[in-house]
Each structure stands twice: as structure tokens, then as C-alpha cells.
N, C-alpha and C. Protein backbone atom coordinates (compact mmCIF):
# COMPACT_ATOMS: atom_id res chain seq x y z
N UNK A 1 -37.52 17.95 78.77
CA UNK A 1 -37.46 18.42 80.14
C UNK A 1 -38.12 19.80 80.21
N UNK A 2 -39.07 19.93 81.08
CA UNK A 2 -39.42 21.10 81.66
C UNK A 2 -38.07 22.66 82.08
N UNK A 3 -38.66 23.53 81.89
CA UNK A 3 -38.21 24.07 82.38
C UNK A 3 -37.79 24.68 83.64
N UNK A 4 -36.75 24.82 84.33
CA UNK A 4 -36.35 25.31 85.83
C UNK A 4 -36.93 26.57 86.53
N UNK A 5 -36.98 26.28 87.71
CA UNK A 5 -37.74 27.10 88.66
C UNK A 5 -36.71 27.47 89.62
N UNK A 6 -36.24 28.50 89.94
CA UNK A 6 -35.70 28.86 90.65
C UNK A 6 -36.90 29.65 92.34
N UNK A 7 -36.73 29.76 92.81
CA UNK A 7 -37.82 29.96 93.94
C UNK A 7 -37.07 30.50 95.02
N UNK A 8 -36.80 31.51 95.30
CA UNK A 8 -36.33 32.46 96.33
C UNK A 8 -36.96 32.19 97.69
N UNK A 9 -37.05 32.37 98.85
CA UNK A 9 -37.95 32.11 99.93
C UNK A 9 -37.43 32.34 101.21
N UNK A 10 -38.53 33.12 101.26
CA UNK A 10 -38.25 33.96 103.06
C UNK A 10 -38.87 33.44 103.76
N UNK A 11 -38.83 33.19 105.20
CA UNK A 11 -39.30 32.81 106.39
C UNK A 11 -39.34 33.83 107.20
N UNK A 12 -40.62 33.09 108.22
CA UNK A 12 -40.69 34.21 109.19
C UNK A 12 -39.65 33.61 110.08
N UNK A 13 -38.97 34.63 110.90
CA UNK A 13 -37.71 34.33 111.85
C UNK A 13 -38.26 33.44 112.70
N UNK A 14 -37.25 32.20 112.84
CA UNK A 14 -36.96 30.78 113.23
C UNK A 14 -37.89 29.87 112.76
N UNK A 15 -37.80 30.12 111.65
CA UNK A 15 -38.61 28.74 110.79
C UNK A 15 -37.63 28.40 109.57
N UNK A 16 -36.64 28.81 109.25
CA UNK A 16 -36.10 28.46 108.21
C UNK A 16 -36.08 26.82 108.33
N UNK A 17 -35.44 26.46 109.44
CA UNK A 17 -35.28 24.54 108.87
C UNK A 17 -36.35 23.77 108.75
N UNK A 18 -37.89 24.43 109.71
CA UNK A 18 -39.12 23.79 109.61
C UNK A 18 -39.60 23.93 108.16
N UNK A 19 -39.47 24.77 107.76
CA UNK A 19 -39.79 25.03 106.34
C UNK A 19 -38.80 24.43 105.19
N UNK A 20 -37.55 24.03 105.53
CA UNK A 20 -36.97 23.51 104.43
C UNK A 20 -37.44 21.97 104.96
N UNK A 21 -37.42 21.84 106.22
CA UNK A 21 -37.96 20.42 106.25
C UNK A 21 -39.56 20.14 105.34
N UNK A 22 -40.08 21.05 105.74
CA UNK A 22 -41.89 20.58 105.23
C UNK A 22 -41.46 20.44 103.01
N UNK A 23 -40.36 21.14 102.78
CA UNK A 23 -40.10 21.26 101.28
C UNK A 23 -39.79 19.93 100.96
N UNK A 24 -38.46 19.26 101.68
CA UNK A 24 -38.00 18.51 101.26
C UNK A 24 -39.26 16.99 101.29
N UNK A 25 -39.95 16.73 102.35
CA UNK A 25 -41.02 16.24 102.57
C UNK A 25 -41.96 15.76 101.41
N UNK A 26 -41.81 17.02 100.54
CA UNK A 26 -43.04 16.96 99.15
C UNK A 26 -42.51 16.91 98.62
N UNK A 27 -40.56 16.38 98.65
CA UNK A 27 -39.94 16.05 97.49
C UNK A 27 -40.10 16.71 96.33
N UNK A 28 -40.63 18.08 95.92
CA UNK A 28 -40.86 18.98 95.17
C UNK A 28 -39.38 19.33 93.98
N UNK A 29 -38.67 19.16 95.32
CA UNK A 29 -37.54 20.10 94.47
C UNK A 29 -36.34 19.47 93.94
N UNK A 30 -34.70 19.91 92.57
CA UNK A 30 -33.89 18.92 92.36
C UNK A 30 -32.74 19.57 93.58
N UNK A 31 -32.93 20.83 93.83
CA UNK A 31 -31.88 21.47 95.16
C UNK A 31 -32.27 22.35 96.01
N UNK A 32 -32.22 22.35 96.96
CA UNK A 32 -32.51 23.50 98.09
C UNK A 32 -31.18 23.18 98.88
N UNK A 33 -31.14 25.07 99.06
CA UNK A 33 -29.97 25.57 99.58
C UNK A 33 -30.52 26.76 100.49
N UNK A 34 -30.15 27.01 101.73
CA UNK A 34 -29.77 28.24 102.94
C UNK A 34 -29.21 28.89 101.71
N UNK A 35 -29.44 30.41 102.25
CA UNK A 35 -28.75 31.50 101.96
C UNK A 35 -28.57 31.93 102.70
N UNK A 36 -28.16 33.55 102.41
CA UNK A 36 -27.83 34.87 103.13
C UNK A 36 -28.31 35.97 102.29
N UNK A 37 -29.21 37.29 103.08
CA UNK A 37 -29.11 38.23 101.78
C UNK A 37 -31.06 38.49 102.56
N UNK A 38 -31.59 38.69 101.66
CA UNK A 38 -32.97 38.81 101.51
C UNK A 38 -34.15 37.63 101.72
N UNK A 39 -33.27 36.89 101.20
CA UNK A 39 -34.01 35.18 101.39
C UNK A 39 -33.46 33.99 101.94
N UNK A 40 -34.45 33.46 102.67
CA UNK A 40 -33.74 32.03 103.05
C UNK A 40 -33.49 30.74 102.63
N UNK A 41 -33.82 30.79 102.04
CA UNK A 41 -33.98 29.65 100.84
C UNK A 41 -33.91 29.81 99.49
N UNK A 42 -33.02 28.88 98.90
CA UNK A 42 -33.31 28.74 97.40
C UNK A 42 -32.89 27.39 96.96
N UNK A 43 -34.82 27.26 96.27
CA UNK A 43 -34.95 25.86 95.78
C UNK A 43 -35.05 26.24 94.49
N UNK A 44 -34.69 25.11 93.40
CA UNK A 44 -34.37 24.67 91.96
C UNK A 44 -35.52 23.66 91.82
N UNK A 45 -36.24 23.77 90.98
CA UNK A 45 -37.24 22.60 90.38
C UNK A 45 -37.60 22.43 89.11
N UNK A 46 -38.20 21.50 89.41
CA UNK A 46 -38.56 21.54 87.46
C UNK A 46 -40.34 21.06 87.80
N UNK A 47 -40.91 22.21 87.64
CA UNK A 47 -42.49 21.85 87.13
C UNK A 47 -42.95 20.54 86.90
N UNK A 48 -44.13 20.12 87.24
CA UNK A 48 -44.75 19.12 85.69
C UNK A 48 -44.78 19.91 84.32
N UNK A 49 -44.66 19.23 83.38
CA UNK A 49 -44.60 19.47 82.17
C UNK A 49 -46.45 19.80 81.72
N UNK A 50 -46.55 21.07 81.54
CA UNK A 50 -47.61 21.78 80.88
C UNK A 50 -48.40 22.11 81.98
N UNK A 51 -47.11 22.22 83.63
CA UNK A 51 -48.12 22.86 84.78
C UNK A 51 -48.53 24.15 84.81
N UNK A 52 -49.15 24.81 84.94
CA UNK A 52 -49.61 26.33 85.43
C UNK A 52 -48.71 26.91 86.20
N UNK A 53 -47.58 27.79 85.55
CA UNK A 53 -46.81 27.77 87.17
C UNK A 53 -46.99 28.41 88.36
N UNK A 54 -48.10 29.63 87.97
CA UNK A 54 -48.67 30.13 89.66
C UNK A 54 -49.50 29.38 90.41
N UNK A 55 -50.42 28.68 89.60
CA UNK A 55 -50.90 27.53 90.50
C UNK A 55 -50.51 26.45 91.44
N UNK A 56 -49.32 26.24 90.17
CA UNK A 56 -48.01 24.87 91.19
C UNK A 56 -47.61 25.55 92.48
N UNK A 57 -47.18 26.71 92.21
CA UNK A 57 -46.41 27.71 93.26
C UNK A 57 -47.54 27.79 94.41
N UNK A 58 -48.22 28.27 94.00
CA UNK A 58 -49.72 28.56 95.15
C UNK A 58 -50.06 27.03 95.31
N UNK A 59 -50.26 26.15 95.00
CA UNK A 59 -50.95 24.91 95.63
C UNK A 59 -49.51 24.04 96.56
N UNK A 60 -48.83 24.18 95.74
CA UNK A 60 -47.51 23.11 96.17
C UNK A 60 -46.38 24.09 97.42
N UNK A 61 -46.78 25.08 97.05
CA UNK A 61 -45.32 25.73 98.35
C UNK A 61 -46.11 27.01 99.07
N UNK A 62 -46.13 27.78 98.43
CA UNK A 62 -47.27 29.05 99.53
C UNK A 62 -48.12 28.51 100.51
N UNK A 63 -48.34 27.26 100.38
CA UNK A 63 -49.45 26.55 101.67
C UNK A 63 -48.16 26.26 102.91
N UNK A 64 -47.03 25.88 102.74
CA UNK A 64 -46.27 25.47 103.37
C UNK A 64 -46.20 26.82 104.68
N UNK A 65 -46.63 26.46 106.10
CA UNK A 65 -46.22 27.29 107.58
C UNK A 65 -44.97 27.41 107.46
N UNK A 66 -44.88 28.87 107.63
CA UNK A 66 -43.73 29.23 107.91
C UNK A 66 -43.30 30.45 106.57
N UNK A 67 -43.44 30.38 105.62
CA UNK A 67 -43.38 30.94 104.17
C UNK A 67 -43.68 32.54 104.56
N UNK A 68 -43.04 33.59 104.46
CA UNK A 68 -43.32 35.04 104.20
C UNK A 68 -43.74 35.43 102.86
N UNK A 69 -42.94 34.88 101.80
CA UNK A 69 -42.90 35.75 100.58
C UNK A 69 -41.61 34.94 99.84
N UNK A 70 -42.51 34.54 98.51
CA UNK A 70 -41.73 34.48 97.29
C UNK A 70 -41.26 34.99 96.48
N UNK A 71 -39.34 34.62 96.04
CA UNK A 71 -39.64 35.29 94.60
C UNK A 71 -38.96 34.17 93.19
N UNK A 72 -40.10 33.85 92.39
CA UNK A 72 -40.20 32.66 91.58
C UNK A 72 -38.95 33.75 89.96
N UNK A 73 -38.40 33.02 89.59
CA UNK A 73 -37.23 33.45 88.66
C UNK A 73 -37.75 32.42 87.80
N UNK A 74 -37.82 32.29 86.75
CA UNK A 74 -38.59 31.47 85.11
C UNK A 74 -36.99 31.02 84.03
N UNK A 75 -36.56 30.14 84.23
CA UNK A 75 -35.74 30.15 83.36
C UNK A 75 -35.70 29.57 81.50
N UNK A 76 -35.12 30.22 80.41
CA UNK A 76 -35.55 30.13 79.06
C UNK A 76 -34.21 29.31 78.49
N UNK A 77 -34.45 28.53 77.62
CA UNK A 77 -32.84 28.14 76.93
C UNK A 77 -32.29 29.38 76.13
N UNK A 78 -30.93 29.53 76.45
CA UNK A 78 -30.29 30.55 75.89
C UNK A 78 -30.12 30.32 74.36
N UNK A 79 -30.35 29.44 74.25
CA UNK A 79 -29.88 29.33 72.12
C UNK A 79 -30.92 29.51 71.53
């Protein structure tokens, strides 16, 4: 298994559900969740295996209307 993507994500004000809608759409992700705080979103994914991950990020979600600003979190196995 690839490793997890955590993906932070702001909207510009009143786009949050258009934008979780256009996410869920590309079936991209294993969870997206609303927040509160700084960001509106936070989706969980798992890459393709041996993807580029600023590329994935820039081709697969930064195109998505509505998107302000990411912040992508890289997760490592702890052992």
C-alpha cells in the first residue's frame, strides 16, 4: 500500500459543498470530512503507487473550481 495523503483544503466562501462534490466525483479519495479552523476540508488518500505527489496534487485537485489553497501532510510508517 501506498502511502497516505492527508490534504487540508480551503475554499473560497460558499463553495465548500461544490467542491467536496467535484472531489467526491473523481472518486480520488478513502475520506473527506468538513471542518472548522483554517480549512474546509480534509481529504485522506492514498496516491498511485510510484505517483509524483505534486503532480497528482496539481493535476488531480488544484484544477478543481472553487479550491483557495492547499495544505498536503505526507505520512511515513512509524516503525
Amino acid at each position: 500500500m501506498t502511502q497516505a495523503l492527508f490534504i487540508q483544503i480551503r475554499c473560497r466562501p460558499g463553495t465548500t459543498y461544490k467542491v467536496a462534490d467535484a472531489i467526491a466525483l473523481k472518486e480520488l479519495h478513502s475520506e473527506l470530512y468538513s471542518t472548522s479552523g483554517d480549512y474546509d476540508l480534509l481529504m485522506k488518500l492514498y496516491p498511485p503507487e510510484g505517483a509524483d505527489i505534486g503532480h497528482f496534487i496539481n493535476e488531480e485537485i488544484l484544477g478543481i473550481d472553487g479550491i483557495e489553497r492547499t495544505h498536503t501532510i505526507v505520512t511515513f510508517r512509524p516503525w
